[in-house]
N, C-alpha and C. Protein backbone atom coordinates (compact mmCIF):
# COMPACT_ATOMS: atom_id res chain seq x y z
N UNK A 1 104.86 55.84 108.88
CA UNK A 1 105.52 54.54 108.78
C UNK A 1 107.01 54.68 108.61
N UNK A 2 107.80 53.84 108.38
CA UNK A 2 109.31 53.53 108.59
C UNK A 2 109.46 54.26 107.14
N UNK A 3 108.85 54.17 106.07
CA UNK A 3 109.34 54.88 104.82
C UNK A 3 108.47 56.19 104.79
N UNK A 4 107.77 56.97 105.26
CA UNK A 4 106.51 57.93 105.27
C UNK A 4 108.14 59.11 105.37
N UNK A 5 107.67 59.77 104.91
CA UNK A 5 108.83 61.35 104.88
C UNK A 5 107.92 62.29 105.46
N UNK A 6 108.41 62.54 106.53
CA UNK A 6 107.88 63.69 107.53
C UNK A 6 107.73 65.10 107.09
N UNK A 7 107.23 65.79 106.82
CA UNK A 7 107.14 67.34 106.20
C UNK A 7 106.96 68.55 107.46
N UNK A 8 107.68 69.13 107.45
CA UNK A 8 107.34 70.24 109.07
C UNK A 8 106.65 71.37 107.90
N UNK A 9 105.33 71.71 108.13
CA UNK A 9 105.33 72.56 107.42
C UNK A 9 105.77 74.04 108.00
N UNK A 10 106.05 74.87 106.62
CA UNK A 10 106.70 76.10 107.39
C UNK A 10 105.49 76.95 106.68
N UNK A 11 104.48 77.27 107.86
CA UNK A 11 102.91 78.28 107.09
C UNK A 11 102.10 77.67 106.74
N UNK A 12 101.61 77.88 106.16
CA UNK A 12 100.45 77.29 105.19
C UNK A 12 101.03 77.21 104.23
N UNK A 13 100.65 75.55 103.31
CA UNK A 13 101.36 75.14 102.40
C UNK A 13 100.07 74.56 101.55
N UNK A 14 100.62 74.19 100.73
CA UNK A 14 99.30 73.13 99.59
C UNK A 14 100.06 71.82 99.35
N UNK A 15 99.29 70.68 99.52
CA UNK A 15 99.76 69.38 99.50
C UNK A 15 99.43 69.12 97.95
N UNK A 16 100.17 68.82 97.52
CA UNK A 16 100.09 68.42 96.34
C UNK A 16 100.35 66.91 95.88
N UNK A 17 99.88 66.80 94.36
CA UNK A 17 99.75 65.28 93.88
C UNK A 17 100.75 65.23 93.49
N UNK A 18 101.47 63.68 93.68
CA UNK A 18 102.61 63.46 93.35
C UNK A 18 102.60 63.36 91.60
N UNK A 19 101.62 62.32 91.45
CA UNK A 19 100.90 61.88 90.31
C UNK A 19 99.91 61.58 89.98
N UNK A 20 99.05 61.62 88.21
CA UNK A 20 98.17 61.77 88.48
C UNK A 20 97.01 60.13 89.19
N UNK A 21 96.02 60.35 89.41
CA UNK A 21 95.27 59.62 89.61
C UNK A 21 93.83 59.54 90.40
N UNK A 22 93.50 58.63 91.35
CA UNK A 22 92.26 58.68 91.43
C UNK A 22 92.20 58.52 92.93
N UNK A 23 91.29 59.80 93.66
CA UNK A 23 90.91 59.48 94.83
C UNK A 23 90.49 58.49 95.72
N UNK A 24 90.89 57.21 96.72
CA UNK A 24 90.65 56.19 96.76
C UNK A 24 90.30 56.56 98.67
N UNK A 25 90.80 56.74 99.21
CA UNK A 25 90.71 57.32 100.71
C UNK A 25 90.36 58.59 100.83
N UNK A 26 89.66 59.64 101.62
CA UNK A 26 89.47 60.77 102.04
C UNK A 26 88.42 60.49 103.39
N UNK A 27 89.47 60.34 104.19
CA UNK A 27 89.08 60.38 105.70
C UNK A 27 89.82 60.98 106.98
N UNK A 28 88.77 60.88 107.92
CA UNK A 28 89.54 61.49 109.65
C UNK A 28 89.60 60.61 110.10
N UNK A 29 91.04 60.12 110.67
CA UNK A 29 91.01 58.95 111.60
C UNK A 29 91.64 60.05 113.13
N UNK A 30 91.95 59.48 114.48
CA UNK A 30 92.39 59.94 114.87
C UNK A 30 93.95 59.97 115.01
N UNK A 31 94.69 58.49 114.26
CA UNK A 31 96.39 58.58 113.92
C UNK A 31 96.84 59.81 113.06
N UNK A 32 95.89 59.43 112.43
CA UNK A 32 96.87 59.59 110.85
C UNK A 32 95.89 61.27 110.44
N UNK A 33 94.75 61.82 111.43
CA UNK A 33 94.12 63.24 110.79
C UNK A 33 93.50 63.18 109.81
N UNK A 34 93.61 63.68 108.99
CA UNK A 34 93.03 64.26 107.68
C UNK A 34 93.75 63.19 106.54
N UNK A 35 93.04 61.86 105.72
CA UNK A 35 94.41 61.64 105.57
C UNK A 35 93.56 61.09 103.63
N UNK A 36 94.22 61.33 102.98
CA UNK A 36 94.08 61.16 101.30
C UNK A 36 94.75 60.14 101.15
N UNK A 37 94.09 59.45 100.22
CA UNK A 37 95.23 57.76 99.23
C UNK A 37 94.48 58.39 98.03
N UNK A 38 95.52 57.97 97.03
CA UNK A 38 95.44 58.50 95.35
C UNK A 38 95.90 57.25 94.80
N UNK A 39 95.38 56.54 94.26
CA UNK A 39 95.62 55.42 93.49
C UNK A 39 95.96 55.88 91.84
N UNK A 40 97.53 55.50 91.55
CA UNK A 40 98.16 55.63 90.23
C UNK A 40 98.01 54.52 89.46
N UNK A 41 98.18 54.88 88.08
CA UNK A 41 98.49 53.56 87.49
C UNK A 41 99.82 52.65 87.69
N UNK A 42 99.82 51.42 87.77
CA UNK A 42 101.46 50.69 87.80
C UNK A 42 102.02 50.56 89.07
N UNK A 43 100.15 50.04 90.16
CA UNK A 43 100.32 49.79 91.42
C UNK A 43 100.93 50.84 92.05
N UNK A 44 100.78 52.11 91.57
CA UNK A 44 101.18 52.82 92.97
C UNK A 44 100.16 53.47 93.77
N UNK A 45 100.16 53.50 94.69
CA UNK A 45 99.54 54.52 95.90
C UNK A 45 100.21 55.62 96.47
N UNK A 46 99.88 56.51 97.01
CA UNK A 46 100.55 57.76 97.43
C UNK A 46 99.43 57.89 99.01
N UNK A 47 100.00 58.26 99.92
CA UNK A 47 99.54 58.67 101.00
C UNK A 47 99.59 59.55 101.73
N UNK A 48 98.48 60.83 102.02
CA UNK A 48 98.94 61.83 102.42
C UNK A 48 98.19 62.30 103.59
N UNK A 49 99.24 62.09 105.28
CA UNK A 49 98.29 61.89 106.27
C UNK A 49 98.83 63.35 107.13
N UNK A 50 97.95 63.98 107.51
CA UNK A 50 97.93 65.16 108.59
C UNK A 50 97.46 66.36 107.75
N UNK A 51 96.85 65.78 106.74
CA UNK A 51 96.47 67.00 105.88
C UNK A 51 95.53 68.20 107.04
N UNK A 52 95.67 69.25 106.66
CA UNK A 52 94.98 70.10 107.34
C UNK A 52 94.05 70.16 107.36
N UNK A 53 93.25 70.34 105.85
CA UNK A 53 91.84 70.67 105.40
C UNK A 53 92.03 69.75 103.60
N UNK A 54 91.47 69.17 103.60
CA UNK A 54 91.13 68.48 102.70
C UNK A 54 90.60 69.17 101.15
N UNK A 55 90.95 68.87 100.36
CA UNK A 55 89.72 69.85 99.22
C UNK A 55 89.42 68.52 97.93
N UNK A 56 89.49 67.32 98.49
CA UNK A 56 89.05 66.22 97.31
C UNK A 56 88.11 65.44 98.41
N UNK A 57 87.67 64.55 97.68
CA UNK A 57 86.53 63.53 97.93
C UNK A 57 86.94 62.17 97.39
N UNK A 58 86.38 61.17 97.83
CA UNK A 58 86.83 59.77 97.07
C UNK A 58 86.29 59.54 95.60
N UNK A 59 86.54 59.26 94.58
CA UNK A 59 86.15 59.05 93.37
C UNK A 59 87.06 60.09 92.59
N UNK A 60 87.25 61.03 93.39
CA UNK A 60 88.03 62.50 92.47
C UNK A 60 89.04 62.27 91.36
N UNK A 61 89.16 62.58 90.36
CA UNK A 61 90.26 62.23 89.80
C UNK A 61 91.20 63.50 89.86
N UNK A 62 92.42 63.21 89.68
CA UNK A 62 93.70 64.45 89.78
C UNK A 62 94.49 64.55 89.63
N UNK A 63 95.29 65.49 88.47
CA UNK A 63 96.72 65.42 88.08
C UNK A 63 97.99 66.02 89.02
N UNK A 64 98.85 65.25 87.97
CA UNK A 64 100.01 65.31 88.69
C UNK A 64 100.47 67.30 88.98
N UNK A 65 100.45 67.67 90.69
CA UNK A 65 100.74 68.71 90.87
C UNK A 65 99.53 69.52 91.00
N UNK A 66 98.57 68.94 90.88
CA UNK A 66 96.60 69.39 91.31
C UNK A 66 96.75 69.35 92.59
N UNK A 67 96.33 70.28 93.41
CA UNK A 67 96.13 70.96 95.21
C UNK A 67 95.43 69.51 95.50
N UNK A 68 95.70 69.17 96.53
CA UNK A 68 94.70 68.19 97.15
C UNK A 68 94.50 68.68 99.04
N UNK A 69 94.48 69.74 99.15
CA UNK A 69 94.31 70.24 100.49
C UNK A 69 95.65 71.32 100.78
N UNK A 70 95.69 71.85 102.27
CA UNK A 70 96.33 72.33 102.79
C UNK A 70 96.92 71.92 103.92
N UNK A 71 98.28 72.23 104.53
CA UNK A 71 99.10 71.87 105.75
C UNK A 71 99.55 72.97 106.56
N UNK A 72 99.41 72.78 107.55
CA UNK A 72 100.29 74.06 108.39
C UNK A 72 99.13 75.54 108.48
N UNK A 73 97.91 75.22 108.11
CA UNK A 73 97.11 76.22 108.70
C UNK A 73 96.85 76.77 110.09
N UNK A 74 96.51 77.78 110.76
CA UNK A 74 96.39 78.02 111.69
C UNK A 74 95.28 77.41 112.45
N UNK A 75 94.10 77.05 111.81
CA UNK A 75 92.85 76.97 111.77
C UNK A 75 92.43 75.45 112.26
N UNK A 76 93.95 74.94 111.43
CA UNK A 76 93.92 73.37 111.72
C UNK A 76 94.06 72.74 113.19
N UNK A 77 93.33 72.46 114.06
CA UNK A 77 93.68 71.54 115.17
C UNK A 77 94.91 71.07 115.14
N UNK A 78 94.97 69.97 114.27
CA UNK A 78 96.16 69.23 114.24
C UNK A 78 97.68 69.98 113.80
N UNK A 79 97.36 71.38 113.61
CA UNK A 79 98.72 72.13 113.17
C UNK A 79 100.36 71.54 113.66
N UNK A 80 99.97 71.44 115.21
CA UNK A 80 101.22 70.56 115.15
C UNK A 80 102.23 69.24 115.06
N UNK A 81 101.00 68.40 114.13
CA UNK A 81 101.37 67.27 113.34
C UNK A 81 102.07 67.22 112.42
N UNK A 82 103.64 67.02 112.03
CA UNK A 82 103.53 66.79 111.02
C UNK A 82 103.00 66.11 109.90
N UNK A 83 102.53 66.78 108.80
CA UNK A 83 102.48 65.99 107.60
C UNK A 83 103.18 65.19 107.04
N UNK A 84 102.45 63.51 106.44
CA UNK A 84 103.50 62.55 106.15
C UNK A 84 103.13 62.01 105.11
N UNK A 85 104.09 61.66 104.00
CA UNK A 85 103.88 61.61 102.70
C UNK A 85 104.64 59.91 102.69
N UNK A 86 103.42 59.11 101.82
CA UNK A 86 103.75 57.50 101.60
C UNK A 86 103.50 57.25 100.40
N UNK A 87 104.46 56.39 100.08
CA UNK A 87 104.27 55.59 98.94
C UNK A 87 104.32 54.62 98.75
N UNK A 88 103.58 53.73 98.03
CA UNK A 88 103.03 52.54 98.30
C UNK A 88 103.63 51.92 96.72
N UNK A 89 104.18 50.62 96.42
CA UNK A 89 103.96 49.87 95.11
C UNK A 89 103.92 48.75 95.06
N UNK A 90 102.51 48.25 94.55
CA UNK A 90 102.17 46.56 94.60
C UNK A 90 101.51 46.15 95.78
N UNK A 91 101.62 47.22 97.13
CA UNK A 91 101.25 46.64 98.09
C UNK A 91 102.21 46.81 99.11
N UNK A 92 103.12 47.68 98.75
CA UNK A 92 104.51 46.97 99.73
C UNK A 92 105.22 49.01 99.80
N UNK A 93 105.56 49.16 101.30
CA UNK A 93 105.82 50.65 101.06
C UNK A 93 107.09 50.47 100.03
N UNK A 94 107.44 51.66 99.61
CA UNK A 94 108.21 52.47 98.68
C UNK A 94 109.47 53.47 99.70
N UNK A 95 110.44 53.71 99.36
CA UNK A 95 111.37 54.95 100.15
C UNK A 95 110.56 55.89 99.29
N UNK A 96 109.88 57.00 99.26
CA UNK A 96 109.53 57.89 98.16
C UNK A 96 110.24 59.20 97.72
N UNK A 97 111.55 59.06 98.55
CA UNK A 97 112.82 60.21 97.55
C UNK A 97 113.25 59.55 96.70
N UNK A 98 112.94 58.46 96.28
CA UNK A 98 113.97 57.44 95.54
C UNK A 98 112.73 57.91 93.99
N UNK A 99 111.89 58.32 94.18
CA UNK A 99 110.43 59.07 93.29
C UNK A 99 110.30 60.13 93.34
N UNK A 100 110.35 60.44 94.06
CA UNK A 100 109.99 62.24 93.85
C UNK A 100 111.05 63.14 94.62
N UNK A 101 110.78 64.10 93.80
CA UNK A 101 112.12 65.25 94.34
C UNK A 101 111.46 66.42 95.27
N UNK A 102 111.47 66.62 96.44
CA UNK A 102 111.05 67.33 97.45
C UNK A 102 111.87 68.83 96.95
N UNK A 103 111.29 70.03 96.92
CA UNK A 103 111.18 70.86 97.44
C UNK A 103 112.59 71.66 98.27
């Protein structure tokens, strides 16, 4: 999306939780790949689409900086997707550098 921050991964990487919370999405679509929603407290959502390989389920709960899959595997089909990281609050996207500090 217009606020989603593009990630090139460089290798194999581990996608990690922004913050903690609760598995709400874990599906394959064909847009968006491999793609996780983590529902926070204080209306936020986090969105994490082109994941490689997945390692949560819906219901999961997970702290802030807990693995929630891998990016940039070899193994992955979609390897040359980038991975795209969203943030959601209230309903309404978020810029999400304006939240979290990348790497």
């Amino acid at each position: 999306g217009m606020y989603g921050v593009e990630v090139e991964p460089d290798g194999a990487q581990q996608v990690l939780a922004v913050l903690a919370g609760t598995v709400v999405v874990d599906q394959w679509t064909p847009s968006d790949g491999n793609m996780i929603a983590i529902q926070h407290a204080d209306g936020y959502l986090s969105c994490y689409k082109h994941v490689g390989e997945s390692l949560r389920r819906t219901g999961d709960r997970v702290q802030a900086g807990e693995a929630l899959g891998y990016i940039g595997s070899e193994s992955d089909p979609h390897a040359g997707e980038d991975f795209v990281f969203e943030l959601w609050i209230d309903g309404a996207p978020a810029d999400p550098q304006n939240y979290i500090i990348f790497q």
